[in-house]
Structures are given as structure tokens and as C-alpha cells.
C-alpha atoms as a PDB file:
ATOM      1  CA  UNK A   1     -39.728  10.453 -10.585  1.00  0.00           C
ATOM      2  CA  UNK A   2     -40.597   6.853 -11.126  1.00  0.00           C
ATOM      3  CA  UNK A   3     -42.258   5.571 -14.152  1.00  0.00           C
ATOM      4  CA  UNK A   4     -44.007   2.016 -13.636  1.00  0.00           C
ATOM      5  CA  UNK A   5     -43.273  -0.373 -15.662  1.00  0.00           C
ATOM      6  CA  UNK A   6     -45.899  -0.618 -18.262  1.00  0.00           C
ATOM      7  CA  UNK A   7     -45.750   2.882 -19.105  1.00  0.00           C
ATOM      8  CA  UNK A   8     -41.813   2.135 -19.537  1.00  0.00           C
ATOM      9  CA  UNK A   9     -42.440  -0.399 -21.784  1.00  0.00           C
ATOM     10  CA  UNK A  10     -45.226   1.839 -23.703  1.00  0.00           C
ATOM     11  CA  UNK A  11     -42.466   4.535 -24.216  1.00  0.00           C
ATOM     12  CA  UNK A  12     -39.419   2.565 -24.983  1.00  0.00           C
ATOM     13  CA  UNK A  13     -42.087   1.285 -27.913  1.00  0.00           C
ATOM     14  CA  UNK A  14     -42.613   4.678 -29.002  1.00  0.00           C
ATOM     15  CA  UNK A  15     -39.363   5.635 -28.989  1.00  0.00           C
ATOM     16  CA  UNK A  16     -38.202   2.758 -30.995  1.00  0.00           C
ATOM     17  CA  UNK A  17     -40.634   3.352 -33.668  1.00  0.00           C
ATOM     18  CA  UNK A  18     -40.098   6.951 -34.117  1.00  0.00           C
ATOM     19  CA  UNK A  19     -36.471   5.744 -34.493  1.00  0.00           C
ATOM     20  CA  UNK A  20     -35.233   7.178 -30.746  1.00  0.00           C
ATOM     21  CA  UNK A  21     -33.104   5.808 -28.404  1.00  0.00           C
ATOM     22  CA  UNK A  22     -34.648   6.473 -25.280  1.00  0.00           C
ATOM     23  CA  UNK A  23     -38.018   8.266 -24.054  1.00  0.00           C
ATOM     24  CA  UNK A  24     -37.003  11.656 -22.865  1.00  0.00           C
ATOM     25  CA  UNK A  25     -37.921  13.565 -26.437  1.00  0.00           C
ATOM     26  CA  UNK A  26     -41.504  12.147 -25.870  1.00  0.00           C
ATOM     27  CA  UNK A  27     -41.495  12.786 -21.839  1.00  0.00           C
ATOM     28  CA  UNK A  28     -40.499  16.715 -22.964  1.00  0.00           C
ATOM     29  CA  UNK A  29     -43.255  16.174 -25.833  1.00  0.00           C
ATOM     30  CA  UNK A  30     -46.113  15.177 -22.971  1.00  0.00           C
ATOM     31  CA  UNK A  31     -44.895  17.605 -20.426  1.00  0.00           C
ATOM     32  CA  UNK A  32     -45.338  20.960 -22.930  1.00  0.00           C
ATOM     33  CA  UNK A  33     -48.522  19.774 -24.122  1.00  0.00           C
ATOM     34  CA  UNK A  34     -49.946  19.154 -20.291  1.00  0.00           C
ATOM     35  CA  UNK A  35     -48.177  22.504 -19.133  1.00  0.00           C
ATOM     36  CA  UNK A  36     -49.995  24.247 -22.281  1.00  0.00           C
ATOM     37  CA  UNK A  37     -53.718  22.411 -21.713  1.00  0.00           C
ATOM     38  CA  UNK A  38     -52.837  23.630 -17.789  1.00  0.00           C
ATOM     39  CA  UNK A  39     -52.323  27.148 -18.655  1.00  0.00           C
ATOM     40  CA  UNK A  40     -55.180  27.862 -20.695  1.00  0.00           C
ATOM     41  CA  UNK A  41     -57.431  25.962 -18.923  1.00  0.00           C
ATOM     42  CA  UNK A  42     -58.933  28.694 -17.152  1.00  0.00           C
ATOM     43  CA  UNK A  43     -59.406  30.228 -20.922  1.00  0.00           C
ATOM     44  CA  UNK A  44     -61.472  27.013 -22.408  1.00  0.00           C
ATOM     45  CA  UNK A  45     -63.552  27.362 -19.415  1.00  0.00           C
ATOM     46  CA  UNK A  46     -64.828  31.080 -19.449  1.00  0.00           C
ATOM     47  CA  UNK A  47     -65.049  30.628 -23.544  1.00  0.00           C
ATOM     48  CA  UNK A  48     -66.911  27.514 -22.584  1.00  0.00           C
ATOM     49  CA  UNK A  49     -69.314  29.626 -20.253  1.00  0.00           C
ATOM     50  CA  UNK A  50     -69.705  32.132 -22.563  1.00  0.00           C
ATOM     51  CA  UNK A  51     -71.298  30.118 -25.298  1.00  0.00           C
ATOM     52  CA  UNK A  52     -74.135  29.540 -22.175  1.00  0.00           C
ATOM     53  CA  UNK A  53     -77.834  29.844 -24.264  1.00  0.00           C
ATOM     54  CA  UNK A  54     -75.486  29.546 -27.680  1.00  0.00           C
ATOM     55  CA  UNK A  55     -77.052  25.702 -28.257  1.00  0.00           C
ATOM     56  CA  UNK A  56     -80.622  24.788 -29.060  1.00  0.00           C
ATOM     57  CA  UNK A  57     -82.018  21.932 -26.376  1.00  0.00           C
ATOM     58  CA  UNK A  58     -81.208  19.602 -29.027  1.00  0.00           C
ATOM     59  CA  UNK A  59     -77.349  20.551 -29.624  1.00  0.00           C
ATOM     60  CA  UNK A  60     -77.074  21.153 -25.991  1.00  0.00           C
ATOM     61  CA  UNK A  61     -78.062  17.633 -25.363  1.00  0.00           C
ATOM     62  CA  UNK A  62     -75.696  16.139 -28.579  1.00  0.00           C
ATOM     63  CA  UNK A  63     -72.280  18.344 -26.453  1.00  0.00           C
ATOM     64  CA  UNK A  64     -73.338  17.036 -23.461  1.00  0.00           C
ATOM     65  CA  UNK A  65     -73.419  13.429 -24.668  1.00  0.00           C
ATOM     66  CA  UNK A  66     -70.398  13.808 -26.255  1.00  0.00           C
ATOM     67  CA  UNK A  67     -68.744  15.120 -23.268  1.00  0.00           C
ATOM     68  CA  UNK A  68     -70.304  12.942 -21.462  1.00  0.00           C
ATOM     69  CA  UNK A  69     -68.291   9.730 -23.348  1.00  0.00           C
ATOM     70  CA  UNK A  70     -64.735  11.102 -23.517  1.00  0.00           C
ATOM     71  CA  UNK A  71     -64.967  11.571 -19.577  1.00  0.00           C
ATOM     72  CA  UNK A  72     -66.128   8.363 -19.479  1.00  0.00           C
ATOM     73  CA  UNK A  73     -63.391   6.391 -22.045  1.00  0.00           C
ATOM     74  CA  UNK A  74     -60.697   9.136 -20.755  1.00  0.00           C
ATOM     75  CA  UNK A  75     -60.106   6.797 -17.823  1.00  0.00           C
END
């Protein structure tokens, strides 16, 4: 696996001010939390579905919005 060298730099800045020595604790950290988000994924979507005719046209519109703008500043 190669890491580029900005995100090296990002974690050896992380590391050093959680007090670490290298990145590998934060590396494990990422890894669990993406391996949990990927297993339950297909969970938040069929909990997602089911709340289908839940909103009011107005609250629909707010989630969508919302949703909408972390898509769009996830990048």
C-alpha cells in the first residue's frame, strides 16, 4: 500500500499530537470505522427506506438539502 505524500504528512501530524510515534494506531483507527460504516451499510439503507412517507414535504425537502451538502463538501 502506498500512502501519498500529503496524507503522510497529515498523519505523521496526528500522530505527533496525540503523542504517537508513527501512524499505524490511527491507520487501524480509520480501517475499523470504514469496515464498520461498510458492514452496516446495507442496514442504514433499508432503515433509510423504511422511514419512506415518515417526512412532511417540508422536512422531506430540509433531509434532502442537507444530504444534499455533505455529498457535496464530502469531496
Amino acid at each position: 500500500m502506498e500512502i501519498d505524500d500529503s496524507h503522510r504528512a497529515d498523519l505523521l501530524r496526528l500522530a505527533a499530537e496525540r503523542g504517537e510515534k508513527d501512524f499505524s494506531s490511527i491507520i487501524r483507527e480509520a480501517l475499523d470505522a470504514y469496515m464498520i460504516t461498510h458492514r452496516n451499510r446495507e442496514g442504514f439503507v433499508d432503515a433509510a427506506f423504511a422511514l419512506r412517507g415518515s417526512f412532511n414535504e417540508d422536512d422531506a425537502d430540509a433531509l434532502e438539502a442537507s444530504v444534499r451538502e455533505l455529498r457535496d463538501n464530502w469531496r
